[in-house]
C-alpha atoms as a PDB file:
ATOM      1  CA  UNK A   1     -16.655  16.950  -5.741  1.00  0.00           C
ATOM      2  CA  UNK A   2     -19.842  16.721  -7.903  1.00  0.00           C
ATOM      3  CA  UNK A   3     -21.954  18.225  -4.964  1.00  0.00           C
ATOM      4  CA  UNK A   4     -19.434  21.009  -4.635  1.00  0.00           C
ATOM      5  CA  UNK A   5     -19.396  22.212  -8.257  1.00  0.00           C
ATOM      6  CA  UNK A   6     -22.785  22.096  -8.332  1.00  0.00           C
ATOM      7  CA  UNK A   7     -23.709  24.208  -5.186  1.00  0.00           C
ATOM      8  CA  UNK A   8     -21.016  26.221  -6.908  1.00  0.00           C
ATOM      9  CA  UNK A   9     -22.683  26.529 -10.459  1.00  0.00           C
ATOM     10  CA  UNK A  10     -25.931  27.597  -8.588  1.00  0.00           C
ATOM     11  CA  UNK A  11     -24.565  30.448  -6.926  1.00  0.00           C
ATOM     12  CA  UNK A  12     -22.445  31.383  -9.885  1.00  0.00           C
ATOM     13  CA  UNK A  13     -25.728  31.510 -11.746  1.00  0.00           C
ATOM     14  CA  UNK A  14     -28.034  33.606  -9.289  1.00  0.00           C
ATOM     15  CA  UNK A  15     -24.773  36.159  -9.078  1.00  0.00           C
ATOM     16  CA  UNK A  16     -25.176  35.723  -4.942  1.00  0.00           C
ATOM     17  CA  UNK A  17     -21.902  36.355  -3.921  1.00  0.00           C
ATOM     18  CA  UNK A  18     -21.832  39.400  -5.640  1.00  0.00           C
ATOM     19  CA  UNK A  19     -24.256  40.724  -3.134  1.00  0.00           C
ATOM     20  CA  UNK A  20     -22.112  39.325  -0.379  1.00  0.00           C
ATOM     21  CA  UNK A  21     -18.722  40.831  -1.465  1.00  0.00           C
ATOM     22  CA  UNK A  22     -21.041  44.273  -2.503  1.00  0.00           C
ATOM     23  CA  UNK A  23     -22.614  44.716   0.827  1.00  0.00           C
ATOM     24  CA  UNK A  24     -20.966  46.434   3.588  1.00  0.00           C
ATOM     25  CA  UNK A  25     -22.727  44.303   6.463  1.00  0.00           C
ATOM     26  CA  UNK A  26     -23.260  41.267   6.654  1.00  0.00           C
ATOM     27  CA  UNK A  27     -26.669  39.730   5.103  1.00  0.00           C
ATOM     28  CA  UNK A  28     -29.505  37.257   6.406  1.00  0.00           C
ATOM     29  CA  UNK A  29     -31.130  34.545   4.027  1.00  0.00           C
ATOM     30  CA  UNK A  30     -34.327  36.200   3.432  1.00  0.00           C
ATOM     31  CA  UNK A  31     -32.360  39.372   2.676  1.00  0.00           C
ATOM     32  CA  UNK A  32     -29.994  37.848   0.018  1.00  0.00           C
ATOM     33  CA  UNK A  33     -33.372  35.482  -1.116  1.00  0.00           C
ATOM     34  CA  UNK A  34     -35.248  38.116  -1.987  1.00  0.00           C
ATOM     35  CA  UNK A  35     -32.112  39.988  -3.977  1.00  0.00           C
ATOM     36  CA  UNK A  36     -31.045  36.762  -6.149  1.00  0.00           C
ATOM     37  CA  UNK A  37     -34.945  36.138  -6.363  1.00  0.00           C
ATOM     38  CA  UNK A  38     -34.877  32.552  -4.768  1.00  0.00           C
ATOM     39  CA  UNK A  39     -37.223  30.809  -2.439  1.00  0.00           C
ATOM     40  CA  UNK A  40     -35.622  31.700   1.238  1.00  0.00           C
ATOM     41  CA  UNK A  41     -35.475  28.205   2.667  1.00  0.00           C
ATOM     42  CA  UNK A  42     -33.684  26.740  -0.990  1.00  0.00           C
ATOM     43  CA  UNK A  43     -31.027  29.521  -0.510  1.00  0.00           C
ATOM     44  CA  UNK A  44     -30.958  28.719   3.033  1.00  0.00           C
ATOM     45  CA  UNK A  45     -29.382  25.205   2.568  1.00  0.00           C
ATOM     46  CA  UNK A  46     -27.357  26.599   0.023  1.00  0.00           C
ATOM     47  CA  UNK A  47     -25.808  29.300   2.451  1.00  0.00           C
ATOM     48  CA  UNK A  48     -25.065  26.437   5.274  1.00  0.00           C
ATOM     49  CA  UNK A  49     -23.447  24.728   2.135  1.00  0.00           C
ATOM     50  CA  UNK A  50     -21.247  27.256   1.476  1.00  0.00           C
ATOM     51  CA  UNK A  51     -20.443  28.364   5.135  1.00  0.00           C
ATOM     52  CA  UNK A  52     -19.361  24.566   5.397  1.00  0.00           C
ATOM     53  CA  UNK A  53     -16.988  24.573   2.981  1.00  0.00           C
ATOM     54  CA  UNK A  54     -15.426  27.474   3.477  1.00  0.00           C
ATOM     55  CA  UNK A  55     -16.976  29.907   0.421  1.00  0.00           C
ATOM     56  CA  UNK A  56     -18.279  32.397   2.490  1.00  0.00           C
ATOM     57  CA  UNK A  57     -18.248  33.714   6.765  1.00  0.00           C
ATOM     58  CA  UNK A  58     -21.104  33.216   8.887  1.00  0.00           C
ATOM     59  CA  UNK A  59     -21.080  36.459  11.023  1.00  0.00           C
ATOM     60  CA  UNK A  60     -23.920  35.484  13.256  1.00  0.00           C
ATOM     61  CA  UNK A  61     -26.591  33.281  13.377  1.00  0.00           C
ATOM     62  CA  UNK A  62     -28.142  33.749   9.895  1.00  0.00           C
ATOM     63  CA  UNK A  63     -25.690  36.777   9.135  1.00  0.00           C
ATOM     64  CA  UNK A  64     -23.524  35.958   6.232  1.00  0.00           C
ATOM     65  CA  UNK A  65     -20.796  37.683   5.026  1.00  0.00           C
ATOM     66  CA  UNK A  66     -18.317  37.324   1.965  1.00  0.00           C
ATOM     67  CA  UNK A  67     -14.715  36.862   3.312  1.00  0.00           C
ATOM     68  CA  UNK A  68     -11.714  36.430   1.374  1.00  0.00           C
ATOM     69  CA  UNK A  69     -12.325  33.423  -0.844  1.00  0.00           C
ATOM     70  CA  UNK A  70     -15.696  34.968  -1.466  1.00  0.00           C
ATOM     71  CA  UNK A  71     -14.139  37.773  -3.234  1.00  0.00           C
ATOM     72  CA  UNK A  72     -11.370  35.439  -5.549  1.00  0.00           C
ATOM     73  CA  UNK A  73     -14.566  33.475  -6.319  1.00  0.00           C
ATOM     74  CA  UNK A  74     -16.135  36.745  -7.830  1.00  0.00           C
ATOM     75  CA  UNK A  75     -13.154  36.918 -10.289  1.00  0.00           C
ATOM     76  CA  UNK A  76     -14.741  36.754 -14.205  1.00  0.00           C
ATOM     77  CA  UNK A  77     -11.712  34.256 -14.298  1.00  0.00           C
ATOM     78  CA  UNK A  78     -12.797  32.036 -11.806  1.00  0.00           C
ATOM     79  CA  UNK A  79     -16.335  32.402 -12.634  1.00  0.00           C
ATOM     80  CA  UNK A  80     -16.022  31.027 -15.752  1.00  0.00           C
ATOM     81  CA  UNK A  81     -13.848  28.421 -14.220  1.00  0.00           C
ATOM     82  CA  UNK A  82     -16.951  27.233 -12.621  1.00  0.00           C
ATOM     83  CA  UNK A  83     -19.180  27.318 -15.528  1.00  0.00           C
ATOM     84  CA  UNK A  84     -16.330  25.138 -17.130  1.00  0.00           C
ATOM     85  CA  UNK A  85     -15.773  22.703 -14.877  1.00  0.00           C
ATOM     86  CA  UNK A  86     -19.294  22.261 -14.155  1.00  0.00           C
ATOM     87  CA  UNK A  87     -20.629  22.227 -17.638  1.00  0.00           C
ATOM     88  CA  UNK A  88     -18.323  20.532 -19.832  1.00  0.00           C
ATOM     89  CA  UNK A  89     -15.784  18.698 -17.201  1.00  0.00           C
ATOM     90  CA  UNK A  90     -18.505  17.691 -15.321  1.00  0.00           C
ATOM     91  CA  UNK A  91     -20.891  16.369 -17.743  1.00  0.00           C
ATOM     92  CA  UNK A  92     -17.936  14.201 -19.177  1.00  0.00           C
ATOM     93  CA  UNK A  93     -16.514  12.811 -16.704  1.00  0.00           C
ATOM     94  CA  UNK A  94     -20.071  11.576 -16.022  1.00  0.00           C
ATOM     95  CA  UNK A  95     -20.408   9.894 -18.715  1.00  0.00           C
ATOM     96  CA  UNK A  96     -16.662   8.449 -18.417  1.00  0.00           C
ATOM     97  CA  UNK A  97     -17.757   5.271 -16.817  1.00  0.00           C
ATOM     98  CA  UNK A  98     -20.140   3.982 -18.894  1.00  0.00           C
ATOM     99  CA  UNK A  99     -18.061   5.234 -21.458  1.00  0.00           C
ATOM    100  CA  UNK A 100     -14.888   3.254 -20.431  1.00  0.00           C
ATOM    101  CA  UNK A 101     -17.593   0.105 -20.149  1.00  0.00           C
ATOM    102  CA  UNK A 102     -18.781  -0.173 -22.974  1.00  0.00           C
ATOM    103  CA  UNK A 103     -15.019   0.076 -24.714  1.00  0.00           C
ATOM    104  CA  UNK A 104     -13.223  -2.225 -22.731  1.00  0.00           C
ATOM    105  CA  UNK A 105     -11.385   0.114 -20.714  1.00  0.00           C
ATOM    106  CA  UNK A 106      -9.467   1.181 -23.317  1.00  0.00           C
ATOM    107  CA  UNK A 107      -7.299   4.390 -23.423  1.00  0.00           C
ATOM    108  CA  UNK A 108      -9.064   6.514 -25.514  1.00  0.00           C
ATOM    109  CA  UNK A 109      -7.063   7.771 -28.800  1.00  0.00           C
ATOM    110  CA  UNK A 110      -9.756   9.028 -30.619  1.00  0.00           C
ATOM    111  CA  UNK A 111     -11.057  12.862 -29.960  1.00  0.00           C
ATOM    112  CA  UNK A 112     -14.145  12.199 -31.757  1.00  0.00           C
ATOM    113  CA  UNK A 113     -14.410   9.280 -30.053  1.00  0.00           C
ATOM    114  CA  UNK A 114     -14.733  10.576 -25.960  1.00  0.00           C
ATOM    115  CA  UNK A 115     -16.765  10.182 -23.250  1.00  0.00           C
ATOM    116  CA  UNK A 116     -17.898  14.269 -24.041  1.00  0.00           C
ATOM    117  CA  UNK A 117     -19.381  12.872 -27.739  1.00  0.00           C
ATOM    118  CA  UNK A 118     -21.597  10.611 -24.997  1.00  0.00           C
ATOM    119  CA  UNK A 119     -22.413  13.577 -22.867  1.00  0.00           C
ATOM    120  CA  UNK A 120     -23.372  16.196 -25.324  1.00  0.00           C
ATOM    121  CA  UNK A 121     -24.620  13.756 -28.031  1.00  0.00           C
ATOM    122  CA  UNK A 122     -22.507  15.070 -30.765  1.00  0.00           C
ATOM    123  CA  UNK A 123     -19.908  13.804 -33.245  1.00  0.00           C
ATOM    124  CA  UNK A 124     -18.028  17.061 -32.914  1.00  0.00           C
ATOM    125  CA  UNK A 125     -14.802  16.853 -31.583  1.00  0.00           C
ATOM    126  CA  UNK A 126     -14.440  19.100 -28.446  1.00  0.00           C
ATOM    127  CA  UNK A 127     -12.719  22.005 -30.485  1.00  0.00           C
ATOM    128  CA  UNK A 128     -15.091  21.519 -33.410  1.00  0.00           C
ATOM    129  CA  UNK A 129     -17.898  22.038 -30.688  1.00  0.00           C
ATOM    130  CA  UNK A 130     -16.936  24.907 -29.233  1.00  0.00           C
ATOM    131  CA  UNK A 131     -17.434  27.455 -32.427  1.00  0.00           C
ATOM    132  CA  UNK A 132     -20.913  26.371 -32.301  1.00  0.00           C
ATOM    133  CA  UNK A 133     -21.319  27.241 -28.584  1.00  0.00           C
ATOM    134  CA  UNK A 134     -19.904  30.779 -27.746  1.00  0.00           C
ATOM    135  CA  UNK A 135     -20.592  30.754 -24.335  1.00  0.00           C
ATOM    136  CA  UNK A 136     -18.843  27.898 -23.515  1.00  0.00           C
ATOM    137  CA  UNK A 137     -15.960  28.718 -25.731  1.00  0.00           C
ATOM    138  CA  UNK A 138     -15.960  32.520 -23.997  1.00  0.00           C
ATOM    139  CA  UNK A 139     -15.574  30.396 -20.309  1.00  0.00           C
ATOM    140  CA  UNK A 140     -13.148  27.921 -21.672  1.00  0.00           C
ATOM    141  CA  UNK A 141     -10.950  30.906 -22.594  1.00  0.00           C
ATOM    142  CA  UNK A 142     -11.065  33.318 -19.958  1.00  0.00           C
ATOM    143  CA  UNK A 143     -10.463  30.282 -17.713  1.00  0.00           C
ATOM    144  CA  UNK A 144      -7.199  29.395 -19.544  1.00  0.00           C
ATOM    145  CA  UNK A 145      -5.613  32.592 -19.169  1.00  0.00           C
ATOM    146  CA  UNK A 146      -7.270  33.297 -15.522  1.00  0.00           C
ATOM    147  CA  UNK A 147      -6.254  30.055 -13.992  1.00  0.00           C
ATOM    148  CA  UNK A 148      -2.946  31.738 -13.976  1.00  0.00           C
ATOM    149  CA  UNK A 149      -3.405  34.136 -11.516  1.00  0.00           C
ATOM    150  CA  UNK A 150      -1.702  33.819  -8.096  1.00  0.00           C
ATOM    151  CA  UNK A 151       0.779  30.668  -9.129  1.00  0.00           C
ATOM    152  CA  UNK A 152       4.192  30.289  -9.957  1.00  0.00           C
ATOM    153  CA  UNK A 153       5.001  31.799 -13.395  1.00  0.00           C
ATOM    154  CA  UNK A 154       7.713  28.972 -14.831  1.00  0.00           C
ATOM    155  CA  UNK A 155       9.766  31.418 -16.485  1.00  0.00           C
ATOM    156  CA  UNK A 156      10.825  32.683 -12.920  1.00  0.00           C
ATOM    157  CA  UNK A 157      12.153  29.457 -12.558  1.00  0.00           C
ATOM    158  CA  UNK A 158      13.029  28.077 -15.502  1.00  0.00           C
ATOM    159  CA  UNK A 159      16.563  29.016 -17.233  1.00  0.00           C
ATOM    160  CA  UNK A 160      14.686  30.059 -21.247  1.00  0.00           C
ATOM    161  CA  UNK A 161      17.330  32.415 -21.648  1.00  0.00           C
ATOM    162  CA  UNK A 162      20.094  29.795 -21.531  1.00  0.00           C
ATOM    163  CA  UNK A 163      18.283  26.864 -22.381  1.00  0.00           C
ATOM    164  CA  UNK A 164      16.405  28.002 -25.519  1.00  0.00           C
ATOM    165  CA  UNK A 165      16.812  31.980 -26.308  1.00  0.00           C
ATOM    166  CA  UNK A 166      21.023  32.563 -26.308  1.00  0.00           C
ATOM    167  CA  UNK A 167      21.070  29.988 -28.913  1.00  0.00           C
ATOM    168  CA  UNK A 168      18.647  31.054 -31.359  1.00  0.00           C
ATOM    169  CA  UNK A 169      20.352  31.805 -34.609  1.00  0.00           C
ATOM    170  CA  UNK A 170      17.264  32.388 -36.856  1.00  0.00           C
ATOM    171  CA  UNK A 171      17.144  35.812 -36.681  1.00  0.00           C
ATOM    172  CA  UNK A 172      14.475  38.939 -36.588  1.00  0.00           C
ATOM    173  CA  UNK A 173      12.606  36.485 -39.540  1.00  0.00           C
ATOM    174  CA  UNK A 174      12.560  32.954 -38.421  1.00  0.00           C
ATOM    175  CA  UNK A 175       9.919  31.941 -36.078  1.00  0.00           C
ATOM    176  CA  UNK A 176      11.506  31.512 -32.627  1.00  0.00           C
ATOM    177  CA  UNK A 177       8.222  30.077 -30.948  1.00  0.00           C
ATOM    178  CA  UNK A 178       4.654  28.790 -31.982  1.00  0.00           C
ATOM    179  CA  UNK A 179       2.560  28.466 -29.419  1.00  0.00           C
ATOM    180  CA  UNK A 180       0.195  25.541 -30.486  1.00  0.00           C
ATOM    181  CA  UNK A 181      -3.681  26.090 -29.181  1.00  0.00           C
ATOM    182  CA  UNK A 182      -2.494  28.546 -27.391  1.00  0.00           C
ATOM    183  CA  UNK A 183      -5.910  30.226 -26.078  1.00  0.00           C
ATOM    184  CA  UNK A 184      -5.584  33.938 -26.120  1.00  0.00           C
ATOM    185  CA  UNK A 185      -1.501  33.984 -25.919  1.00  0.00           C
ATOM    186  CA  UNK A 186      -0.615  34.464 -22.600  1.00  0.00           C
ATOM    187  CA  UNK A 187       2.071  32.321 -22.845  1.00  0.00           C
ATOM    188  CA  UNK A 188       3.777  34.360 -25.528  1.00  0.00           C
ATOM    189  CA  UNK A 189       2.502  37.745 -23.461  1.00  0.00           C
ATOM    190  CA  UNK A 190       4.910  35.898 -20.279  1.00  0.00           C
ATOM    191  CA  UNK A 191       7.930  35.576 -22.764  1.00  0.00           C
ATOM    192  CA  UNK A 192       7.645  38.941 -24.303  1.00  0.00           C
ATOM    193  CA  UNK A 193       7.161  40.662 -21.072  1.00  0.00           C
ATOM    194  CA  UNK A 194      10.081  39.001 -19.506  1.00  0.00           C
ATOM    195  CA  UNK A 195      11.965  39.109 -22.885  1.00  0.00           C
ATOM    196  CA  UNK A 196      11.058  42.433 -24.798  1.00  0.00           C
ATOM    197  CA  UNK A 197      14.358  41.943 -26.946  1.00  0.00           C
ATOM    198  CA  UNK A 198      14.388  38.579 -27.569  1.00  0.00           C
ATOM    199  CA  UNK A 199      14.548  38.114 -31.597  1.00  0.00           C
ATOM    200  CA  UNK A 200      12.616  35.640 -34.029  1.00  0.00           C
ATOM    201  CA  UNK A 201       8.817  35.360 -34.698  1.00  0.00           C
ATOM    202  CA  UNK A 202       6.461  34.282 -31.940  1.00  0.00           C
ATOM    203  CA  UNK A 203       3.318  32.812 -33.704  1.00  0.00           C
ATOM    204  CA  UNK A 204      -0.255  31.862 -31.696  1.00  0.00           C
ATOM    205  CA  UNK A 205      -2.658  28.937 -33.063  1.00  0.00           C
ATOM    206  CA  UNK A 206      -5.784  28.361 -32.095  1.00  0.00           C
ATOM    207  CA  UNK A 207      -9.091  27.936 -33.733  1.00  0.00           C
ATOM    208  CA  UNK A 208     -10.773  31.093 -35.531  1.00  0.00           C
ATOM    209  CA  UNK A 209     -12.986  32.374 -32.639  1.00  0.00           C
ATOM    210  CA  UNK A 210     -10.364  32.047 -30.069  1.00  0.00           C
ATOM    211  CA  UNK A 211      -7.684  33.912 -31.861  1.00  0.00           C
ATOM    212  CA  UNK A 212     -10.801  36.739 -32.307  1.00  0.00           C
ATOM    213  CA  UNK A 213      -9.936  36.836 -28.733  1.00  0.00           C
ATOM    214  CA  UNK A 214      -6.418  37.325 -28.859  1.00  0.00           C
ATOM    215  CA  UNK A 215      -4.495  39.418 -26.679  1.00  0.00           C
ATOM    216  CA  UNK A 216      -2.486  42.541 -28.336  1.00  0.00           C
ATOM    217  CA  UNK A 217       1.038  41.448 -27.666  1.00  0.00           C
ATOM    218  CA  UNK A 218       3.457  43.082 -29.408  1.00  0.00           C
ATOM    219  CA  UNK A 219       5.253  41.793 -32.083  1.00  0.00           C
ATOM    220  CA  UNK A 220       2.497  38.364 -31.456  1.00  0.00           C
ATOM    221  CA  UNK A 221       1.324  36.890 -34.957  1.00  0.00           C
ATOM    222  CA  UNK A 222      -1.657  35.500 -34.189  1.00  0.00           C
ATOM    223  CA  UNK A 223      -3.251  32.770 -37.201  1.00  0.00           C
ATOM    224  CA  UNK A 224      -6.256  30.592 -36.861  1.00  0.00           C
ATOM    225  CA  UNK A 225      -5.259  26.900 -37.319  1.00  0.00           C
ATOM    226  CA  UNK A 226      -6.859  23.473 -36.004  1.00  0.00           C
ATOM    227  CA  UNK A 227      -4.200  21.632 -34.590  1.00  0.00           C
ATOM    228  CA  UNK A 228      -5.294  18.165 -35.673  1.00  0.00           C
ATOM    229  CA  UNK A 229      -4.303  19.274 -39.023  1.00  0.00           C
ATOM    230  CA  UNK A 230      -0.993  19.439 -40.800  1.00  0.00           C
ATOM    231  CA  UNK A 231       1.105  22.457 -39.465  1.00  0.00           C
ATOM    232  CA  UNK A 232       1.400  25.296 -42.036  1.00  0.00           C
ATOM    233  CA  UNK A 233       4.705  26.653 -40.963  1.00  0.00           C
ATOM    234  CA  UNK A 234       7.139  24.541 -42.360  1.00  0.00           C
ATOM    235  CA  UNK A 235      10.107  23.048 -40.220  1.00  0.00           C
ATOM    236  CA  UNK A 236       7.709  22.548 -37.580  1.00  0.00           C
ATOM    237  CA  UNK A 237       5.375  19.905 -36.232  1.00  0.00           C
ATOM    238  CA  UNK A 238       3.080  19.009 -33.857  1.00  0.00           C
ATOM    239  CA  UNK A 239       1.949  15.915 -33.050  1.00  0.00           C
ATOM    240  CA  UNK A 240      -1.458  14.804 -31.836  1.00  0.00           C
ATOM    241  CA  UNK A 241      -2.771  12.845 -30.330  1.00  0.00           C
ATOM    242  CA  UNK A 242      -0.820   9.458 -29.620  1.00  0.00           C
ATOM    243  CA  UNK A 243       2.031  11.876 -28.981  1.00  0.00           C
ATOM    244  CA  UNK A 244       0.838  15.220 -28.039  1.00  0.00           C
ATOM    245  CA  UNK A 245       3.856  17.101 -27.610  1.00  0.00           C
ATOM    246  CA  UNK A 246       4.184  21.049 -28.551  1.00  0.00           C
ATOM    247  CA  UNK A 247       5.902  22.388 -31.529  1.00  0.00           C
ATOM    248  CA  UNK A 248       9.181  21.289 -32.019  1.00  0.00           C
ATOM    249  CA  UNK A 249      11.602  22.901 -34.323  1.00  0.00           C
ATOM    250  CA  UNK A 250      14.469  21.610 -36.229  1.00  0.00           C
ATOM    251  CA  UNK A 251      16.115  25.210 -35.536  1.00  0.00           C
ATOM    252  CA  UNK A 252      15.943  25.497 -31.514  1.00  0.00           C
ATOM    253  CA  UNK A 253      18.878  24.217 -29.992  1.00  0.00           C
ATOM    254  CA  UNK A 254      16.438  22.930 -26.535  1.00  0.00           C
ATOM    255  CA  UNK A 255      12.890  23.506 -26.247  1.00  0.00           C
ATOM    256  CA  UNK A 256      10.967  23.848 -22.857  1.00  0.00           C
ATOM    257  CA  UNK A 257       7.945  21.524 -22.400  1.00  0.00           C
ATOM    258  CA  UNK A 258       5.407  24.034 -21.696  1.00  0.00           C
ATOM    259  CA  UNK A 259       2.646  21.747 -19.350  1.00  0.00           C
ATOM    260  CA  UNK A 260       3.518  20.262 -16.305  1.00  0.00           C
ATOM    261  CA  UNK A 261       4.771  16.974 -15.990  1.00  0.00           C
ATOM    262  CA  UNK A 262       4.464  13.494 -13.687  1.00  0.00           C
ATOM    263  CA  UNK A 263       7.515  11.625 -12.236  1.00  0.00           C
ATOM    264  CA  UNK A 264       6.885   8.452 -12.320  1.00  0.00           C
ATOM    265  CA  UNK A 265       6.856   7.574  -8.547  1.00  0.00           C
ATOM    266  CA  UNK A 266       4.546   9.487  -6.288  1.00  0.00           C
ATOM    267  CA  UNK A 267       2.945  11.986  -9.028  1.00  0.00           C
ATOM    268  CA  UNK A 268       1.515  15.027  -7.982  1.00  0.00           C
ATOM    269  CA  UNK A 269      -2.400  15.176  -7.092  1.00  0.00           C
ATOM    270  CA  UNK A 270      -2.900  18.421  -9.227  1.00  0.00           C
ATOM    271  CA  UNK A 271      -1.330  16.790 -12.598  1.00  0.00           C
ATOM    272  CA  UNK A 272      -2.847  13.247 -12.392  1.00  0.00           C
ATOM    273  CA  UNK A 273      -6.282  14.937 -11.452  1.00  0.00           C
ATOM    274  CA  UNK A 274      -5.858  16.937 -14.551  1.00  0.00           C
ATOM    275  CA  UNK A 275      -5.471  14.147 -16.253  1.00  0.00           C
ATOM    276  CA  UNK A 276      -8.167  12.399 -15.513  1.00  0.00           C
ATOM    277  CA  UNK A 277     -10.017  15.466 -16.149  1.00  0.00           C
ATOM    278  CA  UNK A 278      -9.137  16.361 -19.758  1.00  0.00           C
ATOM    279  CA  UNK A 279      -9.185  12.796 -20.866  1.00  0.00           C
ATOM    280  CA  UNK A 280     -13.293  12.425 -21.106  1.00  0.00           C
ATOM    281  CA  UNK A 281     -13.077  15.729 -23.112  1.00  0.00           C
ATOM    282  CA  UNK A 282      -9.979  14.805 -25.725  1.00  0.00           C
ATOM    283  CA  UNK A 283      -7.559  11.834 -25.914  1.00  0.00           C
ATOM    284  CA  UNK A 284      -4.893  14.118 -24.079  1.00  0.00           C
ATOM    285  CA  UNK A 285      -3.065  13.517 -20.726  1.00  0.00           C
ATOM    286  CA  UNK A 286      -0.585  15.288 -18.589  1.00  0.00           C
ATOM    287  CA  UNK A 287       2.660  13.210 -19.024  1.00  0.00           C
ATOM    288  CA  UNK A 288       5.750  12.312 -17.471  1.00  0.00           C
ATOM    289  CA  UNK A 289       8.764  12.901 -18.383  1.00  0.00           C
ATOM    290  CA  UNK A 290       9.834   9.511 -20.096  1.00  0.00           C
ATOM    291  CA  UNK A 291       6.643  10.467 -22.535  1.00  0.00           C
ATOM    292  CA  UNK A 292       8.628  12.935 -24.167  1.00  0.00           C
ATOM    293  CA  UNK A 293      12.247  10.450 -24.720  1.00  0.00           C
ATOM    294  CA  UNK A 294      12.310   9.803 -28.324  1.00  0.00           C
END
């Protein structure tokens, strides 16, 4: 994996598959060497790299071309997936070992107190960090809302309407939803698309320069807050971080838990990977459903 995301990072970097999916035939190494500016036996190896695995075609000997996956892999989304991943999920989990040594292989509980403090030398929390590194807080949001694309949206399976919206009796005033660092708001974009009339509030949180970033969703009140902090809207709370769970209101009759979710025999690859990913960042985990029984 570490080998992948960096061959990955390096192309991302010298824009290369840009000339791939630009070009309308295909292109040899020193042709695409001399575009990116790269010495042509470096970008050779990385070429046979990324024929292996499947990133771009190989239309001839020394031809490459940009196929399918090539394209997706141009997305901004995805890009800055990469940059993520590699930057600040790869740097921490890194450092997770020696990290998980020298505390006694504890669970960490702490989010000042992660194997990312180790990486990037700082006694920022992860959130406190980002503020003072735009970039990386740019990626880490257009990631959020791009990883999106092309899967599943739950409310096309899940029953909101009946489970959380028909029994709503707040009205036009009370807040019907907070999304809780909610990145941009694409969650509440998903429930007011699918549910233009449904009544109550719908509030995003995130920290200052994220919700800069927010999208324009109608009837979306968008408010800086810092989640490890006491939640200003009263009749709410969120709890963090030996119990991360999302807002939970007094008022909602049932409320959705918006992450996915282990069972406890044979979990899913995708959820306990994330798991293990976010927890060198923040003490956070993906959790299974006995995590959120009272």
């Amino acid at each position: 994996m570490g080998e992948l995301l960096a061959h990955a990072e390096s192309f991302n970097r010298l824009k290369l598959l840009h000339h791939l999916v630009d070009s309308p035939t295909p292109k040899s190494s020193k042709e695409l060497a001399q575009a990116v500016g790269a010495d042509p036996l470096l970008l050779l190896r990385l070429l046979r790299f990324l024929v292996a695995t499947g990133m771009i075609g190989e239309a001839d000997v020394d031809r490459y071309e940009a196929t399918n996956i090539t394209r997706n892999l141009t997305i901004p989304a995805l890009e800055a997936g990469i940059n993520h991943s590699y930057d600040i999920v790869g740097r921490s989990t890194m450092a997770l070992p020696d990290f998980l040594q020298k505390t006694g292989y504890q669970n960490p509980s702490d989010p000042k107190h992660c194997p990312f403090q180790d990486a990037y030398h700082t006694e920022d929390n992860l959130f406190e960090w980002f503020p003072k590194h735009p970039e990386d807080l740019d990626f880490f949001n257009l990631w959020m809302t791009g990883q999106r694309e092309g899967r599943a949206n739950w409310l096309d399976f899940f029953p909101l309407k009946d489970k959380l919206l028909d029994g709503f009796k707040g009205g036009d005033n009370a807040v019907m939803f907070i999304d809780v660092g909610g990145a941009r708001g694409h969650e509440v974009e998903a429930i007011k698309t699918k549910f233009p009339d449904v009544p109550g509030k719908f509030v995003l949180q995130d920290l200052p320069d994220t919700i800069k970033q927010a999208l324009p969703v109608p009837g979306m009140q968008a408010v800086a807050h810092d989640f490890f902090t006491e939640q200003p809207i009263k009749g709410w709370s969120s709890r963090w971080p030996q119990d991360p769970s999302p807002a939970l209101s007094p008022r909602a009759p049932r409320l959705p838990l918006f992450a996915p979710t282990d069972i406890l025999q044979a979990p899913s690859a995708t959820t306990s990977a994330t798991s293990y990913t976010i927890g060198p960042m923040t003490p956070a985990t993906r959790s299974s459903p006995n995590s959120w029984l009272p």
